[in-house]
C-alpha atoms as a PDB file:
ATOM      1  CA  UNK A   1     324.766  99.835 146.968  1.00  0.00           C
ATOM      2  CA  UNK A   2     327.144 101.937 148.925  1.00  0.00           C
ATOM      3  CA  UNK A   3     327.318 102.863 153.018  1.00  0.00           C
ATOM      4  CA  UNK A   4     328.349 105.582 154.227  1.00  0.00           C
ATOM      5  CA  UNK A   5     329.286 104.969 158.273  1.00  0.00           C
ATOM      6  CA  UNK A   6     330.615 108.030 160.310  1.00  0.00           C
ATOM      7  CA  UNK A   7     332.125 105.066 163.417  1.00  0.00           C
ATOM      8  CA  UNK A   8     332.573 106.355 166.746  1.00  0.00           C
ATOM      9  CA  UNK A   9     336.053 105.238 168.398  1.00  0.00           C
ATOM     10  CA  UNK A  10     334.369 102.139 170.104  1.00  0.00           C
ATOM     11  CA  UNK A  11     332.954 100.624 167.327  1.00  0.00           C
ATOM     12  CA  UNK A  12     334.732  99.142 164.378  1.00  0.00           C
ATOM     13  CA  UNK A  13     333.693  98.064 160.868  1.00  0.00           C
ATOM     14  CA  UNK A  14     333.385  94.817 161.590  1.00  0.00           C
ATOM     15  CA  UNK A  15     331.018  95.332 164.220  1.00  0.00           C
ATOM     16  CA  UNK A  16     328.950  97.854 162.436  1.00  0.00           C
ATOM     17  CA  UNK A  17     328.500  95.274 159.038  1.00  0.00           C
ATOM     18  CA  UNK A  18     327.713  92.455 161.396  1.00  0.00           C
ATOM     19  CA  UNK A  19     325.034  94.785 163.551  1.00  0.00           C
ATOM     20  CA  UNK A  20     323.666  95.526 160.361  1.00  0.00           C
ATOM     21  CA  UNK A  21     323.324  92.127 158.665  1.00  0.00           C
ATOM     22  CA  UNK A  22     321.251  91.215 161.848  1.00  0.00           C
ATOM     23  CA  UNK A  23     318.779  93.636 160.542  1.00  0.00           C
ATOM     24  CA  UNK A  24     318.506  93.637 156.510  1.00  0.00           C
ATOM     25  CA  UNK A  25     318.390  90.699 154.635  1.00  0.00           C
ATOM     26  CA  UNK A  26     321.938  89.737 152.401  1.00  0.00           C
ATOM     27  CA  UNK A  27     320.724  91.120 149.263  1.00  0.00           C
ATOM     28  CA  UNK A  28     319.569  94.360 151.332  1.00  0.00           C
ATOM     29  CA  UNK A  29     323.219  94.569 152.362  1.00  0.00           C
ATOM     30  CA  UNK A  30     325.586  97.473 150.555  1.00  0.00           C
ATOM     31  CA  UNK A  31     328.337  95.705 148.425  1.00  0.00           C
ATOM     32  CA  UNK A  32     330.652  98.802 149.420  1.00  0.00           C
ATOM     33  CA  UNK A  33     331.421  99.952 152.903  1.00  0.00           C
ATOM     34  CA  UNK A  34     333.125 103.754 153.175  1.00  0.00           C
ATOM     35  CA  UNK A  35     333.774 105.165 156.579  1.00  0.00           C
ATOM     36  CA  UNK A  36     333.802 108.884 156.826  1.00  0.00           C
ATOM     37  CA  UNK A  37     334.961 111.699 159.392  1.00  0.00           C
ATOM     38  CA  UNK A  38     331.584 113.162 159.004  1.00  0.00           C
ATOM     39  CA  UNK A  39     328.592 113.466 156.839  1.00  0.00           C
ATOM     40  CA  UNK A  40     329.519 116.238 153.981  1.00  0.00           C
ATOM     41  CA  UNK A  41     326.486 118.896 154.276  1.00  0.00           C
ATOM     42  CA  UNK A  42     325.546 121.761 151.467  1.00  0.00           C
ATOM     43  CA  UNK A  43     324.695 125.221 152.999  1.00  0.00           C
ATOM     44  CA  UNK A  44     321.121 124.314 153.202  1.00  0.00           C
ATOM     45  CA  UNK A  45     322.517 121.345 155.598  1.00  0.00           C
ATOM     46  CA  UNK A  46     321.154 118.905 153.493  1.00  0.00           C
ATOM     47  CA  UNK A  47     323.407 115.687 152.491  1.00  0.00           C
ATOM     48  CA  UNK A  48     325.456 116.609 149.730  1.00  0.00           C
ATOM     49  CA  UNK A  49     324.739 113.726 147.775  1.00  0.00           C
ATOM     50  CA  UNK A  50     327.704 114.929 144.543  1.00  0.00           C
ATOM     51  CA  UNK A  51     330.347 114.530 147.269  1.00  0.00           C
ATOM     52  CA  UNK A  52     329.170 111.126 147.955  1.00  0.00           C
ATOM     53  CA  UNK A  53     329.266 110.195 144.638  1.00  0.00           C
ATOM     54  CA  UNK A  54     332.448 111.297 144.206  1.00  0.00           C
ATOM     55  CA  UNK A  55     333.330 109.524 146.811  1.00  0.00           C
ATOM     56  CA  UNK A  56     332.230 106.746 145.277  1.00  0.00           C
ATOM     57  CA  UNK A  57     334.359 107.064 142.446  1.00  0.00           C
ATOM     58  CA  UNK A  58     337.019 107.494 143.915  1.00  0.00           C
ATOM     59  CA  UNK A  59     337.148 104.421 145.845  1.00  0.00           C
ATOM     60  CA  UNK A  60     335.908 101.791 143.896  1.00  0.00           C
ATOM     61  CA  UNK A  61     337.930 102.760 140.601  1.00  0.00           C
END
């Protein structure tokens, strides 16, 4: 599973994953961590869900 985290300047990854853990169970957890500028949006302002993937791709190849 795969997280996409748009962090704002105060908080850091490391605080994010362990803010998380406190809440889902370990195998709940995402096995990959990406942080992002911003959440990519199609004209309809929907997620765009293709860019994520590619995303994906990208950085765990």
């Amino acid at each position: 599973m795969h997280a996409f985290l748009v962090l704002k300047d105060s908080i850091s990854l490391s605080e994010a994953k362990k803010s998380i853990a406190s809440v889902l169970l370990a195998t709940e957890q995402p096995k990959y961590w990406h942080t992002i500028d911003a959440i990519p949006l199609m004209d309809s302002s929907k997620v765009d869900v293709q860019h994520l993937k590619k995303l994906c791709q990208k950085r765990t190849h």
